[in-house]
PDB file of N, CA and C in Angstrom:
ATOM      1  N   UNK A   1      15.031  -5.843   7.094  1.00  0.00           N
ATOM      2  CA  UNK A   1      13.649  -6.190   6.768  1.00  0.00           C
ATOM      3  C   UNK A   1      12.989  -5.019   6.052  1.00  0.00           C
ATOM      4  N   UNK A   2      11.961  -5.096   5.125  1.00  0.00           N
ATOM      5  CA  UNK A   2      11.522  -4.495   4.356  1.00  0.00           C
ATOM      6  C   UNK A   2      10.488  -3.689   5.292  1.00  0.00           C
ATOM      7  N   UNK A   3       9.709  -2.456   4.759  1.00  0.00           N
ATOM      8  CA  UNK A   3       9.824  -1.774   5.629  1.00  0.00           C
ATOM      9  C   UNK A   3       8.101  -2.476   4.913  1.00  0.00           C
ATOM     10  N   UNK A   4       6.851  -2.482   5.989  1.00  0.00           N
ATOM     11  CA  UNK A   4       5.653  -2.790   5.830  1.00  0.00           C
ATOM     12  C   UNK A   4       4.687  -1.763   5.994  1.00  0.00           C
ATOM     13  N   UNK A   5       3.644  -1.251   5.257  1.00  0.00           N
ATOM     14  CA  UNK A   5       2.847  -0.253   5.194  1.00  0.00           C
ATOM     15  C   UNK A   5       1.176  -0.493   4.958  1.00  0.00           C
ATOM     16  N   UNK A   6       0.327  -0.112   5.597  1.00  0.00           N
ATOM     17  CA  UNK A   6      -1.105  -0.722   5.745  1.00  0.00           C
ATOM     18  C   UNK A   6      -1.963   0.647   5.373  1.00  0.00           C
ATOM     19  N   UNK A   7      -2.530   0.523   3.801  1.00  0.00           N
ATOM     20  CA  UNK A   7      -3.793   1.591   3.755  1.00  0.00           C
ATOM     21  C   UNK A   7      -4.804   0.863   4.768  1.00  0.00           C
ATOM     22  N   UNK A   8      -5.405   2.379   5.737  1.00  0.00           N
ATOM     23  CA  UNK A   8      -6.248   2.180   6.799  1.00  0.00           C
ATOM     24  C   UNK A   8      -6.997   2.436   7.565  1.00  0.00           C
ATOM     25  N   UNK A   9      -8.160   2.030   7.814  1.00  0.00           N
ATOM     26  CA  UNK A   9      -9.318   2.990   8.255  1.00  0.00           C
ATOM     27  C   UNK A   9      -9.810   1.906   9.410  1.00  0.00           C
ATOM     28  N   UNK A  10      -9.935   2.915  10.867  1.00  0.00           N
ATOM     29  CA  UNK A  10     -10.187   2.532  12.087  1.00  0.00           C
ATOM     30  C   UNK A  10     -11.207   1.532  11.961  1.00  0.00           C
ATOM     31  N   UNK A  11     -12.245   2.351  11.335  1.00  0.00           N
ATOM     32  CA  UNK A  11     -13.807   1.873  11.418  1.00  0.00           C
ATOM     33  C   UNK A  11     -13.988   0.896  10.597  1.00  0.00           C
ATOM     34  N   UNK A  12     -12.726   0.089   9.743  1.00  0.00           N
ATOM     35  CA  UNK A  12     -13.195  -0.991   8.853  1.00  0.00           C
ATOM     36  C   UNK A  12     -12.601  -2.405   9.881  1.00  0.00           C
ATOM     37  N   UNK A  13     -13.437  -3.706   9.983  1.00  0.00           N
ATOM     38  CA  UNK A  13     -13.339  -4.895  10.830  1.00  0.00           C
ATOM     39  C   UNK A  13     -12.310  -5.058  10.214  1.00  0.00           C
ATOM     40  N   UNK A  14     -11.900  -5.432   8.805  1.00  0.00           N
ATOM     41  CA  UNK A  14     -10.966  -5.794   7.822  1.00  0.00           C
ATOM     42  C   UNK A  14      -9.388  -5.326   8.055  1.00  0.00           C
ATOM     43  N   UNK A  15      -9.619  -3.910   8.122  1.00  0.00           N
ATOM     44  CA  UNK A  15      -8.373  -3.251   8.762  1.00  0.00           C
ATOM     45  C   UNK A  15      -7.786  -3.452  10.108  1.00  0.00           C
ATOM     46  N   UNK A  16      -8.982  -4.225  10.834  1.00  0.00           N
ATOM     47  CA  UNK A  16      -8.660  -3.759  12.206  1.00  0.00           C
ATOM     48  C   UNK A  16      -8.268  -5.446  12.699  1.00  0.00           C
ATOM     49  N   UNK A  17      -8.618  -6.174  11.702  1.00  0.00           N
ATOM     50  CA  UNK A  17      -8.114  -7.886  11.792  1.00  0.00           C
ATOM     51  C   UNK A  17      -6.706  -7.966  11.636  1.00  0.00           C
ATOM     52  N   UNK A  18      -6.303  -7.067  10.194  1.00  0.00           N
ATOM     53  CA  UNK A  18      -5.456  -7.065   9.578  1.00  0.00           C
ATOM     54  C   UNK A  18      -3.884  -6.506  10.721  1.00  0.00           C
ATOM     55  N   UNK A  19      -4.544  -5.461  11.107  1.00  0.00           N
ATOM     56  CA  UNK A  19      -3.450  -5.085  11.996  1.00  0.00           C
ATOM     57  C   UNK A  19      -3.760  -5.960  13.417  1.00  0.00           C
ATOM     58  N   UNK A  20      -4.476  -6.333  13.924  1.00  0.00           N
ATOM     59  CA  UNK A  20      -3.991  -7.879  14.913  1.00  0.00           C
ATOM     60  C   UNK A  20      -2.713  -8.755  14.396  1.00  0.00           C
ATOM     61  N   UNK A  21      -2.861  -9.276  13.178  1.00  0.00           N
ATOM     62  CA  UNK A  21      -2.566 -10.222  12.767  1.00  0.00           C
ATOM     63  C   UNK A  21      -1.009  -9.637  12.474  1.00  0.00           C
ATOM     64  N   UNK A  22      -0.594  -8.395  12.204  1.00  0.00           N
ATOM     65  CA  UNK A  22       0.710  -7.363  12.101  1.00  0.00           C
ATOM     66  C   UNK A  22       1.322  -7.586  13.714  1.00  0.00           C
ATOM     67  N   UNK A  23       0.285  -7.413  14.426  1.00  0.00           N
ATOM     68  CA  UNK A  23       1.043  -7.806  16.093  1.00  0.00           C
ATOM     69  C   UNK A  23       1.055  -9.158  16.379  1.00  0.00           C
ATOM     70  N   UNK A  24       0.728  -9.707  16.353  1.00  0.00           N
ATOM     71  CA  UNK A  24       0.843 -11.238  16.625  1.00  0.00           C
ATOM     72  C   UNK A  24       2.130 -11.710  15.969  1.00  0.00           C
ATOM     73  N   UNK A  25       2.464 -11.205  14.413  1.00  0.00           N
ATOM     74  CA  UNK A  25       3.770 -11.354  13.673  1.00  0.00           C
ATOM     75  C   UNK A  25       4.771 -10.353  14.640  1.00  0.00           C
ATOM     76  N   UNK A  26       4.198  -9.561  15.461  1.00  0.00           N
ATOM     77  CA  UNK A  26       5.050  -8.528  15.574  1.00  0.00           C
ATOM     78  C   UNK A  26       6.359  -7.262  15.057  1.00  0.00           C
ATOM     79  N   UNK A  27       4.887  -7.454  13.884  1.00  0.00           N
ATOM     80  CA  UNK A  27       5.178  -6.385  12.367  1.00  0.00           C
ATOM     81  C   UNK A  27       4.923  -4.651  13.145  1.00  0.00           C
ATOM     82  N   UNK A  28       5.728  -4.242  12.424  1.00  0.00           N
ATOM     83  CA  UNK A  28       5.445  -2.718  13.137  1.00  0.00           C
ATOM     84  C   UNK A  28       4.973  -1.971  11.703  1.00  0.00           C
ATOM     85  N   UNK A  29       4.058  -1.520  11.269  1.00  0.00           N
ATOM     86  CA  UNK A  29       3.394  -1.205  10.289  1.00  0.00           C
ATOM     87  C   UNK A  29       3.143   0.374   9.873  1.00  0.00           C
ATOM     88  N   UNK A  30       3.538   1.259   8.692  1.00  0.00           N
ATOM     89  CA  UNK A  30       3.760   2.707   8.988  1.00  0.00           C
ATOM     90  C   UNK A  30       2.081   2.451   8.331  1.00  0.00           C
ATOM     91  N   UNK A  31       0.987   3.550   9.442  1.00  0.00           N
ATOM     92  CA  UNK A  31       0.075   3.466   8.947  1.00  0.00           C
ATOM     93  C   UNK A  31      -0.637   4.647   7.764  1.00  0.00           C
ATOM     94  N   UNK A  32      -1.035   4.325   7.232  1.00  0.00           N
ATOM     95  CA  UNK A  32      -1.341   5.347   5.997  1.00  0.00           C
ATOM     96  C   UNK A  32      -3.263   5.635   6.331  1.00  0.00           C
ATOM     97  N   UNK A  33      -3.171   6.767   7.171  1.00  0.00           N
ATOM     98  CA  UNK A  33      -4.985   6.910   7.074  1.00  0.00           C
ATOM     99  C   UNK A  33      -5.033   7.636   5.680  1.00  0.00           C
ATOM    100  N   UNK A  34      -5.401   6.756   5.042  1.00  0.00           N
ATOM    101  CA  UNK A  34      -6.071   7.195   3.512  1.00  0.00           C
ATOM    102  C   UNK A  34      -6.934   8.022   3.848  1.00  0.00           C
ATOM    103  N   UNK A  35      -8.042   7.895   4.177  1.00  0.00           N
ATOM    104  CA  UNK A  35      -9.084   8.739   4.343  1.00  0.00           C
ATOM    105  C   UNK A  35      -9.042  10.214   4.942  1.00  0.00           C
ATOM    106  N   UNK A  36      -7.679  10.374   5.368  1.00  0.00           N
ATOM    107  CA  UNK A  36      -7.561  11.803   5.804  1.00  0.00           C
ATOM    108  C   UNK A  36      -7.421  12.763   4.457  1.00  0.00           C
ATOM    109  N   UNK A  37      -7.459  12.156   3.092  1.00  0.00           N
ATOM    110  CA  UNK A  37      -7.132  12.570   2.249  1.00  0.00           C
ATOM    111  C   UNK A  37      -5.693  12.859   1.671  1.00  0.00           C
ATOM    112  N   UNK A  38      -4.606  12.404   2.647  1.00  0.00           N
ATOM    113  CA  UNK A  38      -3.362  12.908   1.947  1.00  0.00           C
ATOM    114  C   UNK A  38      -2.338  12.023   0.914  1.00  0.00           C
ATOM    115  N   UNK A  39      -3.466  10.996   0.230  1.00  0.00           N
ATOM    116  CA  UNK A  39      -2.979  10.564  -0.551  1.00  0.00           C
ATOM    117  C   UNK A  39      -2.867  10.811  -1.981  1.00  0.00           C
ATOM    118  N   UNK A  40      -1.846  10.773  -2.949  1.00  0.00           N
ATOM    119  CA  UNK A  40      -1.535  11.372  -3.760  1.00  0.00           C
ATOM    120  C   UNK A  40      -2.125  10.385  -5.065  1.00  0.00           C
ATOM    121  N   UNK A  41      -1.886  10.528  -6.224  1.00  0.00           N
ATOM    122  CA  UNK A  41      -2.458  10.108  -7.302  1.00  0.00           C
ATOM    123  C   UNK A  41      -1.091   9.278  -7.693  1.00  0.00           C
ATOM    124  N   UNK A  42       0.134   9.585  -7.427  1.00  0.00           N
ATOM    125  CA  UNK A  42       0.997   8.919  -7.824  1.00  0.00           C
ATOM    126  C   UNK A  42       0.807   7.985  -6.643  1.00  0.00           C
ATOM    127  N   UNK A  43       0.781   7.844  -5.120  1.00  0.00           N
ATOM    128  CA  UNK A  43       0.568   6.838  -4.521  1.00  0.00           C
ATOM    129  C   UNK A  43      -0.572   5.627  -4.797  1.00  0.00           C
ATOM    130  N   UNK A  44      -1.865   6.064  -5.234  1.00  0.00           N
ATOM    131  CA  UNK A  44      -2.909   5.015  -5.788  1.00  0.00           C
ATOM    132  C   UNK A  44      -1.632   4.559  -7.006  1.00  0.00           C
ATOM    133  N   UNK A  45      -1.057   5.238  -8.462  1.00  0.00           N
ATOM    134  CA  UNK A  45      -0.567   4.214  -8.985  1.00  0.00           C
ATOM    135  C   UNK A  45       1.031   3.432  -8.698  1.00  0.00           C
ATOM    136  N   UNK A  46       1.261   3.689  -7.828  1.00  0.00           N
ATOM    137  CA  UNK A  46       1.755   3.265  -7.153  1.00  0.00           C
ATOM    138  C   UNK A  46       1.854   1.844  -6.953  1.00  0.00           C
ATOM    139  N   UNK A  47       0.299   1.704  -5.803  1.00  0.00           N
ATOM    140  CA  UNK A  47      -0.222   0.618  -5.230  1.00  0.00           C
ATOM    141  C   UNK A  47      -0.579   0.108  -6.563  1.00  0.00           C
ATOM    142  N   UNK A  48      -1.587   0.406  -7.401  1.00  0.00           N
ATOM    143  CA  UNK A  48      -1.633  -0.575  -8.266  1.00  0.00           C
ATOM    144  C   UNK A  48      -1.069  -1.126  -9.128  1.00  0.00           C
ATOM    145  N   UNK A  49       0.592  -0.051  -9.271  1.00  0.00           N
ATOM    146  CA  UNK A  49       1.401  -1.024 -10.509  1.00  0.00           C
ATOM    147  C   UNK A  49       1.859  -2.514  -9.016  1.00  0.00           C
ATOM    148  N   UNK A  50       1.981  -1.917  -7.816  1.00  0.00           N
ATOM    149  CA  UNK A  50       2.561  -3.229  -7.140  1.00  0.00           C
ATOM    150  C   UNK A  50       1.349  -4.403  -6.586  1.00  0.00           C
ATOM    151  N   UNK A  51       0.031  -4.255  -6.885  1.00  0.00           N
ATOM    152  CA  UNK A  51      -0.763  -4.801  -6.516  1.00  0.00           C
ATOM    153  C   UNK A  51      -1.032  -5.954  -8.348  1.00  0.00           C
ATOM    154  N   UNK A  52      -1.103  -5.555  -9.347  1.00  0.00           N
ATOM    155  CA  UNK A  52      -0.938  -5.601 -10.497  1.00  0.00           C
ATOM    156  C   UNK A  52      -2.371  -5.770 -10.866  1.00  0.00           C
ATOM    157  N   UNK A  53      -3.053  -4.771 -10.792  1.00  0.00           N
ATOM    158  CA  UNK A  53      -4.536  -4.495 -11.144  1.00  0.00           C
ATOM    159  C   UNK A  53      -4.960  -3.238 -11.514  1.00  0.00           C
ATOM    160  N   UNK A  54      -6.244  -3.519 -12.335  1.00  0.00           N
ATOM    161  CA  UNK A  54      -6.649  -1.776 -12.606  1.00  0.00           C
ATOM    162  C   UNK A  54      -7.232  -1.129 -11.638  1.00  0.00           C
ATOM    163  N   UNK A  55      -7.373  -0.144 -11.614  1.00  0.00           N
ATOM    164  CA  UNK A  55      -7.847   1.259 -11.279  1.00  0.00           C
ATOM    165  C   UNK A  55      -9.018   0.625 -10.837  1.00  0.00           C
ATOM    166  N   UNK A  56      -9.589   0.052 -11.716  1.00  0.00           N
ATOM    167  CA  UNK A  56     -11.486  -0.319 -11.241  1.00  0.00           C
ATOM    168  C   UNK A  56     -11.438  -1.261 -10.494  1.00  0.00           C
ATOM    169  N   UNK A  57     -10.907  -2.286 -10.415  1.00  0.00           N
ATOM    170  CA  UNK A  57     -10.751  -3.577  -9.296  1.00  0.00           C
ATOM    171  C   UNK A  57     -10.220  -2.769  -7.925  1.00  0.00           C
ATOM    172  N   UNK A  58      -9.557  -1.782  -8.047  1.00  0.00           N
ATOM    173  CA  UNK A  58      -9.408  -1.300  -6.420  1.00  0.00           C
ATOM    174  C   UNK A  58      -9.957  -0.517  -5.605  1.00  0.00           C
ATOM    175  N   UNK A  59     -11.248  -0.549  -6.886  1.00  0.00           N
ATOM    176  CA  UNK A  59     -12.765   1.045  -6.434  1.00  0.00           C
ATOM    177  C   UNK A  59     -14.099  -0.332  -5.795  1.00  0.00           C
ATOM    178  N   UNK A  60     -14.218   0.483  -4.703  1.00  0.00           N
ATOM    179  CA  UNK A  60     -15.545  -0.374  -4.579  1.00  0.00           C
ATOM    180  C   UNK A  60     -16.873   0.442  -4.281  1.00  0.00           C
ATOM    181  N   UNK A  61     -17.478  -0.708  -5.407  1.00  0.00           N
ATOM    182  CA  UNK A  61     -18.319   0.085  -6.298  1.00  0.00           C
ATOM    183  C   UNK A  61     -19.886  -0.374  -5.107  1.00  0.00           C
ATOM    184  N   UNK A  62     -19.765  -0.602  -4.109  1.00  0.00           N
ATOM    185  CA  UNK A  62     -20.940  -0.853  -2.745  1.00  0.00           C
ATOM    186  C   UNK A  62     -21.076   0.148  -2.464  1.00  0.00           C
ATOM    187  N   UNK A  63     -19.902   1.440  -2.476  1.00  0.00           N
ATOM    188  CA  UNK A  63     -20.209   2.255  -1.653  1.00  0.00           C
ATOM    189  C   UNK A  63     -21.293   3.102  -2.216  1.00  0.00           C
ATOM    190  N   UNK A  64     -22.010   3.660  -1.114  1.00  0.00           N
ATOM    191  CA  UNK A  64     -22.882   4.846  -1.650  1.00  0.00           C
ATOM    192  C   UNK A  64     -22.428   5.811  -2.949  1.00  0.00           C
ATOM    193  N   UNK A  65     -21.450   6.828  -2.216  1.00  0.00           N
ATOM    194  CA  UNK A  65     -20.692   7.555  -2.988  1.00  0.00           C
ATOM    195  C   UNK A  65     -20.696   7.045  -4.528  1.00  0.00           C
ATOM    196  N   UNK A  66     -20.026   6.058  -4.870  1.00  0.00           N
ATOM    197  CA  UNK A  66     -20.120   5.451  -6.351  1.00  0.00           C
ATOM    198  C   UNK A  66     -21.149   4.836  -6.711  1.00  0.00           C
ATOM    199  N   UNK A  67     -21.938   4.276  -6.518  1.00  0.00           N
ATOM    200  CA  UNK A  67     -23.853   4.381  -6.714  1.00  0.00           C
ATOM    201  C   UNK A  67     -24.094   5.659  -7.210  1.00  0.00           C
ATOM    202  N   UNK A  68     -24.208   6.491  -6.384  1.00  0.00           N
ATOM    203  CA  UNK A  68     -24.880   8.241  -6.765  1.00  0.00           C
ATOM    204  C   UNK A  68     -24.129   8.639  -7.525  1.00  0.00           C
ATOM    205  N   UNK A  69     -22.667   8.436  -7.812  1.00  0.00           N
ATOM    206  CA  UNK A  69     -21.940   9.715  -8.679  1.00  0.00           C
ATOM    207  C   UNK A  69     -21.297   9.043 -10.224  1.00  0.00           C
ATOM    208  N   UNK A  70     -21.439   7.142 -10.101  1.00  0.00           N
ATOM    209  CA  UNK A  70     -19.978   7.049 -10.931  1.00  0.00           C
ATOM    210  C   UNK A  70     -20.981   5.616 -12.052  1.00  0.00           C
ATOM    211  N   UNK A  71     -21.956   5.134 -10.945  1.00  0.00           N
ATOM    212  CA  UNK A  71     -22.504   3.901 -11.164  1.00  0.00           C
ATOM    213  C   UNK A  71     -23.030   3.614 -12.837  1.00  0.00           C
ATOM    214  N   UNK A  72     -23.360   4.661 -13.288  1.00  0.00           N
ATOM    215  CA  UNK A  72     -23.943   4.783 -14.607  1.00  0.00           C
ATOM    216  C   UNK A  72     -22.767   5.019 -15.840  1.00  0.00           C
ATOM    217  N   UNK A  73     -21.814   5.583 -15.746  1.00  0.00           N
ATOM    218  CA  UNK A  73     -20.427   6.290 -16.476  1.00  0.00           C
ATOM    219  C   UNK A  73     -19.751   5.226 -16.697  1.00  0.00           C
ATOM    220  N   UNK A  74     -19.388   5.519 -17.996  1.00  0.00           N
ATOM    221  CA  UNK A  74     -18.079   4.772 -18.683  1.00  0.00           C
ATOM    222  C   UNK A  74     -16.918   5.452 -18.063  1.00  0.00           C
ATOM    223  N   UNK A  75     -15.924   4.948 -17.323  1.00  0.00           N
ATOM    224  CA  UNK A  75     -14.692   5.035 -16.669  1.00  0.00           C
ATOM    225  C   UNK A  75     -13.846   4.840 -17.281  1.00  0.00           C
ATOM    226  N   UNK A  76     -12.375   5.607 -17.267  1.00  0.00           N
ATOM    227  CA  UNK A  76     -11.053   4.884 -18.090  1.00  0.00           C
ATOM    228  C   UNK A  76     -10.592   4.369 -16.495  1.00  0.00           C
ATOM    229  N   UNK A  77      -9.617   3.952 -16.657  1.00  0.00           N
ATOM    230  CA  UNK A  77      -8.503   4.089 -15.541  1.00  0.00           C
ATOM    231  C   UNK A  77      -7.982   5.322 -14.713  1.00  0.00           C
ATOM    232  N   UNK A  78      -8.451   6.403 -15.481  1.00  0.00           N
ATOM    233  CA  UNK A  78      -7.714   7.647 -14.648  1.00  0.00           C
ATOM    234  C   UNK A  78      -9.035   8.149 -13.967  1.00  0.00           C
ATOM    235  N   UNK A  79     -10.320   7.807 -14.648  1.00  0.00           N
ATOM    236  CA  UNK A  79     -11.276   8.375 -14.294  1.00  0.00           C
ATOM    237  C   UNK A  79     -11.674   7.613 -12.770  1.00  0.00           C
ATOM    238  N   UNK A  80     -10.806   6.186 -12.704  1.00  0.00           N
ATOM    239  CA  UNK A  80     -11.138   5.419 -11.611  1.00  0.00           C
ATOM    240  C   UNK A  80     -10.449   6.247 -10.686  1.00  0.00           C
ATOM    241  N   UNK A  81      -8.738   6.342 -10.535  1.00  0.00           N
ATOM    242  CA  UNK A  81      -8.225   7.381 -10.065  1.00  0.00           C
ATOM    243  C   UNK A  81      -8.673   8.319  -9.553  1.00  0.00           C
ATOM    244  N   UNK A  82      -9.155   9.198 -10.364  1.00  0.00           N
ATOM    245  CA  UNK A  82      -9.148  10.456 -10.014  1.00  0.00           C
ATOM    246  C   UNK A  82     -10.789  10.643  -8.933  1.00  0.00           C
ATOM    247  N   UNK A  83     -11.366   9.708  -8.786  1.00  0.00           N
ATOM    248  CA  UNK A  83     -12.795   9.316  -8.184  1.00  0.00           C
ATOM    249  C   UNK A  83     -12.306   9.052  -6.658  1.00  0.00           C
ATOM    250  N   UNK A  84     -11.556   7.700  -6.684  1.00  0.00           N
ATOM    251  CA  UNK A  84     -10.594   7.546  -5.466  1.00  0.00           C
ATOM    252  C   UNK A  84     -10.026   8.844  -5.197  1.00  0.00           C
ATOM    253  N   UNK A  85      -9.052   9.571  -5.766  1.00  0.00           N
ATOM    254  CA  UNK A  85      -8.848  11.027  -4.980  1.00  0.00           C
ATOM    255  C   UNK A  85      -9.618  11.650  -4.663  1.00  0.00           C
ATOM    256  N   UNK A  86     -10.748  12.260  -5.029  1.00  0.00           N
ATOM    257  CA  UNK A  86     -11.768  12.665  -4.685  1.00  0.00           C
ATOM    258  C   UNK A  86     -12.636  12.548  -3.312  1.00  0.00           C
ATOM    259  N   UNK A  87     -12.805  10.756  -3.304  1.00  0.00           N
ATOM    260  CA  UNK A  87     -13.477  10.042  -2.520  1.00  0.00           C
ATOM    261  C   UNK A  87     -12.840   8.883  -2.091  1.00  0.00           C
ATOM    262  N   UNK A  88     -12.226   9.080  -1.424  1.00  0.00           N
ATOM    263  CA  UNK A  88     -11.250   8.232  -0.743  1.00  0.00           C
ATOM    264  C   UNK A  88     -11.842   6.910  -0.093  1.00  0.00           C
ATOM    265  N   UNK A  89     -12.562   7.392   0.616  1.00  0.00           N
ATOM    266  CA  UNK A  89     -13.486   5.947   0.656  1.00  0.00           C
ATOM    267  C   UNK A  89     -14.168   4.817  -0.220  1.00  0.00           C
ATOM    268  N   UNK A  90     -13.711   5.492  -1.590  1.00  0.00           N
ATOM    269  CA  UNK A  90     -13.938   3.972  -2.744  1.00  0.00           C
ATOM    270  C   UNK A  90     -12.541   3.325  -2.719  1.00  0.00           C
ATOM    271  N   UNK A  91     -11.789   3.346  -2.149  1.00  0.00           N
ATOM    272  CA  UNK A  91     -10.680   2.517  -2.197  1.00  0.00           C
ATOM    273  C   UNK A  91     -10.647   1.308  -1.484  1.00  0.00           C
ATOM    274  N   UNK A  92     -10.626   0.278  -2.223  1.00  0.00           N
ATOM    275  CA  UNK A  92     -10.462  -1.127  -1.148  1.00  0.00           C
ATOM    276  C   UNK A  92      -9.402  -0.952   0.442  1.00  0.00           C
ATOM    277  N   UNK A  93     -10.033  -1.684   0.898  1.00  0.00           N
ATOM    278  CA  UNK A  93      -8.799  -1.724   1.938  1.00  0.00           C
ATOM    279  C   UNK A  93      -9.343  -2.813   2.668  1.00  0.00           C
ATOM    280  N   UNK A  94      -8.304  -3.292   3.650  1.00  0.00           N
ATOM    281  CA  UNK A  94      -6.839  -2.915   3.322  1.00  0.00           C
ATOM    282  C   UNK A  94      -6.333  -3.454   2.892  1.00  0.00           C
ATOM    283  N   UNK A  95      -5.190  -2.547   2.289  1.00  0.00           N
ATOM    284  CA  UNK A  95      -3.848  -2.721   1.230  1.00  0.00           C
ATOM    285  C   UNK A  95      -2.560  -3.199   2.251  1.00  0.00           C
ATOM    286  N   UNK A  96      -1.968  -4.103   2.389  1.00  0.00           N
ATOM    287  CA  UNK A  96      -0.440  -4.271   2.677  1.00  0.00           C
ATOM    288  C   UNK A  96       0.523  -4.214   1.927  1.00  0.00           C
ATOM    289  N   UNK A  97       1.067  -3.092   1.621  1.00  0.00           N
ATOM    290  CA  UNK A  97       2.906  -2.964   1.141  1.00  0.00           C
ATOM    291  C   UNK A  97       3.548  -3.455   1.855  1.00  0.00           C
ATOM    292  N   UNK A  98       4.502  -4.329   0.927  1.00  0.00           N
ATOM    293  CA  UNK A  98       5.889  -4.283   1.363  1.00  0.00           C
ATOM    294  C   UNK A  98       6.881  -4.406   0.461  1.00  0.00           C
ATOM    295  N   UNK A  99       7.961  -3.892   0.084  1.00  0.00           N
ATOM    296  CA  UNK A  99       8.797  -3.827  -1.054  1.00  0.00           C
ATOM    297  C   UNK A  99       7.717  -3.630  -2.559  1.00  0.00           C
ATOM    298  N   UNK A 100       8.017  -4.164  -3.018  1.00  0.00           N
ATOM    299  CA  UNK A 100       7.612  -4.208  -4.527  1.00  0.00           C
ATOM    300  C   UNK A 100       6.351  -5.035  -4.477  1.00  0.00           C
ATOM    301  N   UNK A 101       5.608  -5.399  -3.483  1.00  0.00           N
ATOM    302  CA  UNK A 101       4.902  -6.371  -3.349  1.00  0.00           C
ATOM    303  C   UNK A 101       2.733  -5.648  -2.684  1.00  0.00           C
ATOM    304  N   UNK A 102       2.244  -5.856  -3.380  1.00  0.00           N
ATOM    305  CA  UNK A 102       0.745  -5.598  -2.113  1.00  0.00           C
ATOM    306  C   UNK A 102      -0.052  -6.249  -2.026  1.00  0.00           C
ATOM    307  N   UNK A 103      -0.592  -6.145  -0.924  1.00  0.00           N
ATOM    308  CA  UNK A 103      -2.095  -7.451  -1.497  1.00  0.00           C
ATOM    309  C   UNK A 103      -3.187  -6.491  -0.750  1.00  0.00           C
ATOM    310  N   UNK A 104      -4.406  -6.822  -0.975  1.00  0.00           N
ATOM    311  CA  UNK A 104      -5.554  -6.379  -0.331  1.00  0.00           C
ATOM    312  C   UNK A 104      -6.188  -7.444   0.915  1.00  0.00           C
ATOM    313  N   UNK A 105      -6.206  -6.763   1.895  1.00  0.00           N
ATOM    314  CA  UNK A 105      -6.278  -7.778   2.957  1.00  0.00           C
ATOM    315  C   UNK A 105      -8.150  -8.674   3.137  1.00  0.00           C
ATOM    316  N   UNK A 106      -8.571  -8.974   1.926  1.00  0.00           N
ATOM    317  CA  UNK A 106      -9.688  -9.338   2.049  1.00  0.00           C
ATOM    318  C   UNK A 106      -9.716 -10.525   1.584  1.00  0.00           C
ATOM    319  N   UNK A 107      -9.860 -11.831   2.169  1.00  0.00           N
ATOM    320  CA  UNK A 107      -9.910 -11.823   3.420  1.00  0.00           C
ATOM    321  C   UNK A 107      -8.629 -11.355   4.473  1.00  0.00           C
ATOM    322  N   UNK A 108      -8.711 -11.117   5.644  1.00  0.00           N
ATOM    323  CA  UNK A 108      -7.167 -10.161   6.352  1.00  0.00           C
ATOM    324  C   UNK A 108      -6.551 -11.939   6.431  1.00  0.00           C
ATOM    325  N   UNK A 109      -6.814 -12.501   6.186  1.00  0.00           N
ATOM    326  CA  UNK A 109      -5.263 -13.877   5.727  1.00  0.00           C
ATOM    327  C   UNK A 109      -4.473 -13.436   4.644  1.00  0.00           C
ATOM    328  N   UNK A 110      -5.358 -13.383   4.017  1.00  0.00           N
ATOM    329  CA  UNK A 110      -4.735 -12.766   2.615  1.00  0.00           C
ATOM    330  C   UNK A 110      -2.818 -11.914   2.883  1.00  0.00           C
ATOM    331  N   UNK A 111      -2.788 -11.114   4.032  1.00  0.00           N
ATOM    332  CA  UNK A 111      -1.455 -10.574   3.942  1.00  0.00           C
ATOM    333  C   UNK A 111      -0.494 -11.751   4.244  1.00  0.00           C
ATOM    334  N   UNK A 112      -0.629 -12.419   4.589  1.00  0.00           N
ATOM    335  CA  UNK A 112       0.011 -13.776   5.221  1.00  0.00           C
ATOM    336  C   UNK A 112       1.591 -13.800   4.210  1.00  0.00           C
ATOM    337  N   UNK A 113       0.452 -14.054   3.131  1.00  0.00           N
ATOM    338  CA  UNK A 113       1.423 -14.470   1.665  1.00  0.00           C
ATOM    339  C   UNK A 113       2.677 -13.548   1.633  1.00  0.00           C
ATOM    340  N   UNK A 114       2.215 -12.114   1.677  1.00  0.00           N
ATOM    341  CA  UNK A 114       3.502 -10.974   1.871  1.00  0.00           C
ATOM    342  C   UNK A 114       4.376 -10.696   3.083  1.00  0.00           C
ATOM    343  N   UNK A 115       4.096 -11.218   4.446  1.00  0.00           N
ATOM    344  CA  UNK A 115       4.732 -11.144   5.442  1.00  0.00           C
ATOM    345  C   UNK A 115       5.542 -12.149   5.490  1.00  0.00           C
TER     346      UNK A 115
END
C-alpha cells in the first residue's frame, strides 16, 4: 500500500475531520506539521505538480497575513511560493498525498476519492 501523508495543523476542524476519517479507514498517516516551518520549496512544488494547480489556488488569500502583505501585488507563481515559505499558514489544508496523487481535504470527503 502506498504510503499516505496529511499537510496539518491541530487547530484546523478540516484537518482534524480529515484525520477521523484516516482512522475509521484505518489509514496510518505520516503527519507533516507544515506550520512548524520545515517545509521546503521543493515540497510545496511538489504538492502542486501532484495536486495539478497553481501556486495561487493553494494560497489562501482569507488569511490576515495575505490581506496585509500580498493582497494588493501582482504575484508570479514563485512569488506565491515563496509567501507560503515564509508564511506557512497561507497554505490550504489539508492536503492528502498518496503516490502521485493529492487532493485538498475541503470538504474532508474530498480525500475519499484518493484512499
Amino acid at each position: 500500500m502506498e504510503e499516505v501523508s496529511i499537510f496539518f495543523n491541530s487547530e484546523c476542524q478540516k484537518c482534524n475531520s480529515v484525520m477521523e476519517i484516516l482512522k475509521q479507514k484505518k489509514i496510518q498517516a505520516k503527519v507533516i506539521n507544515y506550520l512548524d516551518g520545515n517545509i521546503t520549496e521543493e515540497d510545496i512544488k511538489t504538492v502542486l505538480a501532484k495536486l495539478k494547480i497553481s501556486a495561487e489556488k493553494l494560497v489562501r488569500k482569507t488569511e490576515h497575513v495575505f490581506k496585509e502583505n500580498f493582497a494588493d501585488k501582482k504575484m508570479t507563481d514563485e512569488d506565491y511560493i515563496q509567501a507560503m515559505l515564509k508564511y506557512p499558514i497561507l497554505i490550504q489544508r489539508p492536503i492528502i498525498v498518496k503516490g502521485n496523487q493529492a487532493i485538498i481535504g475541503r470538504p474532508p470527503e474530498y480525500v475519499l476519492d484518493i484512499l
